[in-house]
PDB file of N, CA and C in Angstrom:
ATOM      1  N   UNK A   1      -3.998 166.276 151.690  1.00  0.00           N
ATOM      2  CA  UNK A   1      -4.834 167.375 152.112  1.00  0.00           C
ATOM      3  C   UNK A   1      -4.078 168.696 152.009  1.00  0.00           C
ATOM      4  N   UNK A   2      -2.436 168.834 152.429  1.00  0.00           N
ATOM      5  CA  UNK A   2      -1.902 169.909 152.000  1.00  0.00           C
ATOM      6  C   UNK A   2      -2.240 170.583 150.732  1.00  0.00           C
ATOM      7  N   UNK A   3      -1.925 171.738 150.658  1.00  0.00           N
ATOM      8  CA  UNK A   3      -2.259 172.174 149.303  1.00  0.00           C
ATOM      9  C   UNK A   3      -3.634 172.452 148.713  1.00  0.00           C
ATOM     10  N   UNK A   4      -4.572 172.488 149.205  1.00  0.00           N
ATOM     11  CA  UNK A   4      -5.679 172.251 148.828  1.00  0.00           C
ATOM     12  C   UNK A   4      -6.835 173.238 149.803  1.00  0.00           C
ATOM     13  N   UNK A   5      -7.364 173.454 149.251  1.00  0.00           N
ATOM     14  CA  UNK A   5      -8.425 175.277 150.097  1.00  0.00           C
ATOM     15  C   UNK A   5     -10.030 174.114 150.337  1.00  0.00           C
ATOM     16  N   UNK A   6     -10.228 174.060 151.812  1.00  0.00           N
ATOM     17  CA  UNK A   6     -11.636 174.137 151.937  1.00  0.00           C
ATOM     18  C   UNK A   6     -12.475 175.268 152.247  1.00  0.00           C
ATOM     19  N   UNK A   7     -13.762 174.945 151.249  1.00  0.00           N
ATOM     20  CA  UNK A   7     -14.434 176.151 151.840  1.00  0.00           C
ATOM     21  C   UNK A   7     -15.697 175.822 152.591  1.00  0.00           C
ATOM     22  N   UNK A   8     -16.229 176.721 153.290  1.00  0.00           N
ATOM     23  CA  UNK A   8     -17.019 176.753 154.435  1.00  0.00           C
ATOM     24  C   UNK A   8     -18.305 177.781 154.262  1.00  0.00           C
ATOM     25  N   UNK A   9     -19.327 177.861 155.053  1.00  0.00           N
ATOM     26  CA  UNK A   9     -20.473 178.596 154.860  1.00  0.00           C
ATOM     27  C   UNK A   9     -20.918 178.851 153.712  1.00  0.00           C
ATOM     28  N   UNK A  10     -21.118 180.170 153.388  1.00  0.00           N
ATOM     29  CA  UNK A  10     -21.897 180.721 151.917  1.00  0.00           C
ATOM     30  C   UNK A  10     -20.774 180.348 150.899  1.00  0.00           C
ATOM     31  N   UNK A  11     -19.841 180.503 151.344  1.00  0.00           N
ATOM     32  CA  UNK A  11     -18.535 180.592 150.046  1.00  0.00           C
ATOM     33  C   UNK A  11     -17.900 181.860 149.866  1.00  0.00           C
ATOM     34  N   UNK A  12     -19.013 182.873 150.263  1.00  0.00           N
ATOM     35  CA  UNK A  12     -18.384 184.061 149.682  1.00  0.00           C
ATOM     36  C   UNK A  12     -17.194 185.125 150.152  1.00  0.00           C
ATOM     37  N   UNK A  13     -15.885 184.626 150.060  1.00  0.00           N
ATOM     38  CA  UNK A  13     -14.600 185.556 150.893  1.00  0.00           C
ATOM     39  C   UNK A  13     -14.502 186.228 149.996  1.00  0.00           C
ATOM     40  N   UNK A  14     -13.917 187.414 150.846  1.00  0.00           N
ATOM     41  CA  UNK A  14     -13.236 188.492 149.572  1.00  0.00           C
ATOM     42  C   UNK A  14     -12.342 187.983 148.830  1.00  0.00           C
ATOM     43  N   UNK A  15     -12.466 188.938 147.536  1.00  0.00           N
ATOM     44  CA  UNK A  15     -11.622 188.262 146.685  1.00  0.00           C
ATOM     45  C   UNK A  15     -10.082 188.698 146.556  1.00  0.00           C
ATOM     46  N   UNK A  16     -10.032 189.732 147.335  1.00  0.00           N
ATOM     47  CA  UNK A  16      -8.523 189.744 147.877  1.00  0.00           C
ATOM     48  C   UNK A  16      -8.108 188.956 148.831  1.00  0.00           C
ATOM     49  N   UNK A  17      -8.824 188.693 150.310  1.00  0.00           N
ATOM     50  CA  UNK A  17      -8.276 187.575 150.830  1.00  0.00           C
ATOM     51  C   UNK A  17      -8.188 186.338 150.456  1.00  0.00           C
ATOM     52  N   UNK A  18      -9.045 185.818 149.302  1.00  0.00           N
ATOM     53  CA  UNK A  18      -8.850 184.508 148.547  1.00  0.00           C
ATOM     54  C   UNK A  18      -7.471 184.241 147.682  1.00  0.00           C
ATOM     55  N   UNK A  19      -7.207 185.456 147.036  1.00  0.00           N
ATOM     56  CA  UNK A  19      -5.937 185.458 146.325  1.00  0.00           C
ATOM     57  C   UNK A  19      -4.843 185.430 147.453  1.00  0.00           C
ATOM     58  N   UNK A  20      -4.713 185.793 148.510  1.00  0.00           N
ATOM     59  CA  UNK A  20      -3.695 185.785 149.376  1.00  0.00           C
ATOM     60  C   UNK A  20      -3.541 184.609 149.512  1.00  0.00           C
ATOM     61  N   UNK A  21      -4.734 183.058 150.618  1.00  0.00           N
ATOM     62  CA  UNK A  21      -4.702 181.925 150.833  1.00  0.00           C
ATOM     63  C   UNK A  21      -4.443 181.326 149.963  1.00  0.00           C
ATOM     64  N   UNK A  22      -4.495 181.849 148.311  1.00  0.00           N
ATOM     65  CA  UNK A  22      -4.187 181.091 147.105  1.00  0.00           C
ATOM     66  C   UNK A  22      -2.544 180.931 147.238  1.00  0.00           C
ATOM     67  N   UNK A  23      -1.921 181.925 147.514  1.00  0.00           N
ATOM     68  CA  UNK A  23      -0.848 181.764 147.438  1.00  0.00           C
ATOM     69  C   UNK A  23       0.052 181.332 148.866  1.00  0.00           C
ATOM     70  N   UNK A  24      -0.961 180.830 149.773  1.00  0.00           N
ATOM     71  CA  UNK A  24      -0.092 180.082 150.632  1.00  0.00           C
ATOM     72  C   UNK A  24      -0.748 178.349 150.543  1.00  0.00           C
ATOM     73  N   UNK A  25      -0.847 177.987 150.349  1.00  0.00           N
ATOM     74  CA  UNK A  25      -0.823 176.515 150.183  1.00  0.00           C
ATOM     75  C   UNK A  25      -0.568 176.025 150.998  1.00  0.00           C
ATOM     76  N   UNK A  26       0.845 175.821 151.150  1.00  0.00           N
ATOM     77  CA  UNK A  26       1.300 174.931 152.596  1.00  0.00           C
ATOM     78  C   UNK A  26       1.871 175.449 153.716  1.00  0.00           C
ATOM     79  N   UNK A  27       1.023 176.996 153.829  1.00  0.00           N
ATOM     80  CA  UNK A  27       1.002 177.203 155.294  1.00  0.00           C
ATOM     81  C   UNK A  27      -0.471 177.316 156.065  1.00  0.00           C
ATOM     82  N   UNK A  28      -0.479 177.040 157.174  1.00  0.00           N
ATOM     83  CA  UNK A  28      -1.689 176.929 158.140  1.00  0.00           C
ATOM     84  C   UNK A  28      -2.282 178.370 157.975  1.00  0.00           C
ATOM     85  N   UNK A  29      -3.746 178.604 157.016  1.00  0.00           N
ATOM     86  CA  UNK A  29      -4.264 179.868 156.953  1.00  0.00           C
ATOM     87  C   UNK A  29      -5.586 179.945 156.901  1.00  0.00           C
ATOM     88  N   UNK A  30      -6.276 180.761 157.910  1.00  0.00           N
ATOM     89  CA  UNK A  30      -7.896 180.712 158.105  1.00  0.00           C
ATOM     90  C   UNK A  30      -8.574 181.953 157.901  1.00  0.00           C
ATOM     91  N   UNK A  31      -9.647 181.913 157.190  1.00  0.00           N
ATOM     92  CA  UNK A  31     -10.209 183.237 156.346  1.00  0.00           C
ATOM     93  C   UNK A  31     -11.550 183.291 157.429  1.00  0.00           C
ATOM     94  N   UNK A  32     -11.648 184.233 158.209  1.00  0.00           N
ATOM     95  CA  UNK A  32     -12.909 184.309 159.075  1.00  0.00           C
ATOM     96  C   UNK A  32     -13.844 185.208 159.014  1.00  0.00           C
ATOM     97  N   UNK A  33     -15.431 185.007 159.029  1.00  0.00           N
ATOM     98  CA  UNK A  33     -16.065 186.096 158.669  1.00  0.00           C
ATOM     99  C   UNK A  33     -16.310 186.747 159.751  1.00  0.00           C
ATOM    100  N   UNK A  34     -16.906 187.919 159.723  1.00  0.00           N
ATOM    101  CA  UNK A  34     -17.046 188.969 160.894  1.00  0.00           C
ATOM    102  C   UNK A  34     -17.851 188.058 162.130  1.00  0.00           C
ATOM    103  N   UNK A  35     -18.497 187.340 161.977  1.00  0.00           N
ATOM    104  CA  UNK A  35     -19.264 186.570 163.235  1.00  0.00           C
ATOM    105  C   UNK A  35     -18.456 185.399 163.988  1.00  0.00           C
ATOM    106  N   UNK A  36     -17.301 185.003 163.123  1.00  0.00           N
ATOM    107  CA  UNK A  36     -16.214 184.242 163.853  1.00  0.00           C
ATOM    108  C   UNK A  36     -16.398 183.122 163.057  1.00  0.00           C
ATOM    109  N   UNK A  37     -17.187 182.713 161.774  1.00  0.00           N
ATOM    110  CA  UNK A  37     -17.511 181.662 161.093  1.00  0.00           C
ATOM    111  C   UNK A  37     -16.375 181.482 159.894  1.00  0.00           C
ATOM    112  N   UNK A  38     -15.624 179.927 160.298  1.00  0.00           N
ATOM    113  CA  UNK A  38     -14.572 179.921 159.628  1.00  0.00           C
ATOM    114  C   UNK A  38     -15.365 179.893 157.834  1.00  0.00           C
ATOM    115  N   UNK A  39     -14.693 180.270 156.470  1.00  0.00           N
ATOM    116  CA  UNK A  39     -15.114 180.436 155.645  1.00  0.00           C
ATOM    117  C   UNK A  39     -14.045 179.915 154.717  1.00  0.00           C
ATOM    118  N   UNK A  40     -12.750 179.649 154.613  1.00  0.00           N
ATOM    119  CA  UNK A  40     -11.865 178.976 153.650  1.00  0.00           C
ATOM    120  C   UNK A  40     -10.707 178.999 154.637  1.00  0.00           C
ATOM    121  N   UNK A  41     -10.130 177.758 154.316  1.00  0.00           N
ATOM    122  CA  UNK A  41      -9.097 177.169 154.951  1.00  0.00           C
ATOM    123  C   UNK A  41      -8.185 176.698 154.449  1.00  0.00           C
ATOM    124  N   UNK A  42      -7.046 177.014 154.294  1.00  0.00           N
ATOM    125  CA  UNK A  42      -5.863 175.883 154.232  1.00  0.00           C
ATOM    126  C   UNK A  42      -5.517 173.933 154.487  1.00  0.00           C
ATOM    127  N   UNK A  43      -5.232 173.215 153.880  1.00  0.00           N
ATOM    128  CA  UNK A  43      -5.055 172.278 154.406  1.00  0.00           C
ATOM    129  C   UNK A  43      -4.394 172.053 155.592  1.00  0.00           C
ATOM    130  N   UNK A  44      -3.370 172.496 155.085  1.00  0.00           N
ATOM    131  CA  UNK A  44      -2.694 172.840 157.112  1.00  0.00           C
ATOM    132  C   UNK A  44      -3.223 173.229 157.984  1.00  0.00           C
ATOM    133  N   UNK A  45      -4.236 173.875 157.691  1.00  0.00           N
ATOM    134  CA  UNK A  45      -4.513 174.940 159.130  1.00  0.00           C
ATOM    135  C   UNK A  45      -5.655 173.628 159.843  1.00  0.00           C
ATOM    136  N   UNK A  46      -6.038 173.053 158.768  1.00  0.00           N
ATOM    137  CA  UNK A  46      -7.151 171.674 159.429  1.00  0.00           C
ATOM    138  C   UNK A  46      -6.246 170.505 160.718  1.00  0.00           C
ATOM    139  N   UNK A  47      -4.783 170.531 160.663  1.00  0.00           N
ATOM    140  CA  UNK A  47      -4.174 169.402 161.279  1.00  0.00           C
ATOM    141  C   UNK A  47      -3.411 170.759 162.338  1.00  0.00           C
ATOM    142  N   UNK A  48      -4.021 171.816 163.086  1.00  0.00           N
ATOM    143  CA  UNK A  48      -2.864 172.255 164.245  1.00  0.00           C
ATOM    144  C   UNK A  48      -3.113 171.944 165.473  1.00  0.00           C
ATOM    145  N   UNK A  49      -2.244 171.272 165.987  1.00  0.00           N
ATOM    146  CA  UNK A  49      -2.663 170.942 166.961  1.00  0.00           C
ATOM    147  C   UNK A  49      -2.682 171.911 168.187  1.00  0.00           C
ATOM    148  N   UNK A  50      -3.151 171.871 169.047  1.00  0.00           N
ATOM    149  CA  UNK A  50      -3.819 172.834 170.173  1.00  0.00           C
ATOM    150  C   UNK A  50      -2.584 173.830 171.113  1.00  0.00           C
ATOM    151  N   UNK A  51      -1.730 172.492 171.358  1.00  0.00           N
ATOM    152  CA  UNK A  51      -0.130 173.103 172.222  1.00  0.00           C
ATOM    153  C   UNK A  51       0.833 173.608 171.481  1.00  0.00           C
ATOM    154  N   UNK A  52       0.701 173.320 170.092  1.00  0.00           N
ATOM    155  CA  UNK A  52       1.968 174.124 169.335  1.00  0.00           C
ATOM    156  C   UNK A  52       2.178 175.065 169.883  1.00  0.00           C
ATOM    157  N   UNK A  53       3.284 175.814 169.749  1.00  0.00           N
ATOM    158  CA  UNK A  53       3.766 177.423 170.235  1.00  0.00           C
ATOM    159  C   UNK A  53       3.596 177.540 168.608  1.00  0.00           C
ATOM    160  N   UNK A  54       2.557 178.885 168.562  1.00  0.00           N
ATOM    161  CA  UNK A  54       2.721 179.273 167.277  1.00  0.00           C
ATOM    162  C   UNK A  54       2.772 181.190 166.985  1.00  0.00           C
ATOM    163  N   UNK A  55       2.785 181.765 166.386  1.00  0.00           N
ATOM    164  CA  UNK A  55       2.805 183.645 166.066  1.00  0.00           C
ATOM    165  C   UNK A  55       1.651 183.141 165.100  1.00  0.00           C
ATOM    166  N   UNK A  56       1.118 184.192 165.234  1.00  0.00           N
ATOM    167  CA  UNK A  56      -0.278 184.267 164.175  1.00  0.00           C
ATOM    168  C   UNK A  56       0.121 185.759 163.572  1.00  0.00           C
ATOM    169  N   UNK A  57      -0.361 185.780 162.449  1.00  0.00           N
ATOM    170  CA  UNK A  57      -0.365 187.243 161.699  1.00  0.00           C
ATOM    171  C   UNK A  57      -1.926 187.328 161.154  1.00  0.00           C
ATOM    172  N   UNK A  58      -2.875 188.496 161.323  1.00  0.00           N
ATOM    173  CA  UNK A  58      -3.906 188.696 161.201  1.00  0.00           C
ATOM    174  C   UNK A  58      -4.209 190.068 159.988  1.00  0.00           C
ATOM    175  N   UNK A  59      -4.546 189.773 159.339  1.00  0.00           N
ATOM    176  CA  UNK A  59      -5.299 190.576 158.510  1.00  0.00           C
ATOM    177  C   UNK A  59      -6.579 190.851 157.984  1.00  0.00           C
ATOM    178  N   UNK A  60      -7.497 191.957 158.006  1.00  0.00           N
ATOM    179  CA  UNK A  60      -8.493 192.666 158.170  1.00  0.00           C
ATOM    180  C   UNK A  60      -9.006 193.437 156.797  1.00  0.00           C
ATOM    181  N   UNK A  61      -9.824 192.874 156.490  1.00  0.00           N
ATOM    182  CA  UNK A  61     -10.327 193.263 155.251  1.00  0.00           C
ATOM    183  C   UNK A  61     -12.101 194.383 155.893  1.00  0.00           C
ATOM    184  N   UNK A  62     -11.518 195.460 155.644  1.00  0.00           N
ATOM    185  CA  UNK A  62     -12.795 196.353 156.347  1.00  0.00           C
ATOM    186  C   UNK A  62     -13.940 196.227 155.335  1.00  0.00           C
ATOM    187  N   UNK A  63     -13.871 195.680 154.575  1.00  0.00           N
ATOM    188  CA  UNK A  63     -15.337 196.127 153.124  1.00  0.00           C
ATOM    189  C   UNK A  63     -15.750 194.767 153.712  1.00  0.00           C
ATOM    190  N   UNK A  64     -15.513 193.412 153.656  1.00  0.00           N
ATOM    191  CA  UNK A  64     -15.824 192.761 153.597  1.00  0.00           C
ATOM    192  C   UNK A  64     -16.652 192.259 154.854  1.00  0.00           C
ATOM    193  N   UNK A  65     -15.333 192.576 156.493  1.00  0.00           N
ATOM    194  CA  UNK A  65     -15.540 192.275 157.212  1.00  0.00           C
ATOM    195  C   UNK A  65     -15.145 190.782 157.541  1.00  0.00           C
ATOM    196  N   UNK A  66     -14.046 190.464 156.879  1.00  0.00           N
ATOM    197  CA  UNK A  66     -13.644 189.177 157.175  1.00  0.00           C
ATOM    198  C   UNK A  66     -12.384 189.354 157.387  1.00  0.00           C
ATOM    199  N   UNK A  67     -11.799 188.282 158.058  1.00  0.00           N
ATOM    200  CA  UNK A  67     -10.209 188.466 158.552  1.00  0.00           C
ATOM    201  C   UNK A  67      -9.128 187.268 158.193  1.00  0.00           C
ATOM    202  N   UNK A  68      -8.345 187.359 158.148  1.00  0.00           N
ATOM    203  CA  UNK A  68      -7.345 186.306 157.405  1.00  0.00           C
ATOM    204  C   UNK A  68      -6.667 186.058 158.190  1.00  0.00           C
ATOM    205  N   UNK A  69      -6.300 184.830 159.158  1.00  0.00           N
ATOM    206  CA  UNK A  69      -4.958 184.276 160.368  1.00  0.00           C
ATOM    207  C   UNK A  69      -4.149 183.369 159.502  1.00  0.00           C
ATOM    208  N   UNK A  70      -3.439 183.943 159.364  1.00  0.00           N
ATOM    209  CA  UNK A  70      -2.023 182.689 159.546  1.00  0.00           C
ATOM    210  C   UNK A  70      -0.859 182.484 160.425  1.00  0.00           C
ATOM    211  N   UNK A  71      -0.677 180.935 160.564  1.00  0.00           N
ATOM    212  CA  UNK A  71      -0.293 181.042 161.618  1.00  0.00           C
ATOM    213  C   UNK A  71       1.494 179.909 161.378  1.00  0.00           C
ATOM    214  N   UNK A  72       2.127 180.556 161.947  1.00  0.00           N
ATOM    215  CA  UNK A  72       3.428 180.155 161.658  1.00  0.00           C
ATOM    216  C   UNK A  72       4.106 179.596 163.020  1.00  0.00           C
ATOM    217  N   UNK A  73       4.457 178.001 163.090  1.00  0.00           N
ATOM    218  CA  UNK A  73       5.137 177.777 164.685  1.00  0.00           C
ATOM    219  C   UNK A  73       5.775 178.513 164.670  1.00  0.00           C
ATOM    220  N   UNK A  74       6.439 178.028 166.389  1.00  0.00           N
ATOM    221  CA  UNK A  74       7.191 178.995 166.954  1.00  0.00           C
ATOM    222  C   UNK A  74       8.570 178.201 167.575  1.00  0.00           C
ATOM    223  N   UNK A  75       9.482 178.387 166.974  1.00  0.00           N
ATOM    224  CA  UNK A  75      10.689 177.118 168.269  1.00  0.00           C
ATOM    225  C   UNK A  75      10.399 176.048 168.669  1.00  0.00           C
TER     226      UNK A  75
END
């Protein structure tokens, strides 16, 4: 399942945040649309479990209205 992008709802992410998740693969990364509806995913990001200590980094695509988390443990 690593390595591998599911997608979700209409399909339609920006196509800059798609090229970003393209190039993370095997890290935990979730593409969200403005209503909170997950829309492409990482394989990783499908197996995190709930208690990890993790940092998230968020990015914001204003045209689109969709947002990009990835999320990296922590210690």
């Amino acid at each position: 399942m690593d390595g591998e992008l599911r997608h979700f709802g209409d399909g339609r992410v920006s196509a800059v945040l798609t090229r970003i998740i393209e190039a993370l693969p095997d890290c935990p990364a979730v593409v969200f649309s403005r209503f909170g509806e997950v829309l492409l995913r990482t394989g990783p990001a499908m197996s995190l479990p709930g208690e990890l200590g993790r940092y998230r980094q968020v990015l914001a695509d204003p045209v689109s209205g969709q947002v990009l988390v990835i999320f990296v443990a922590v210690g």
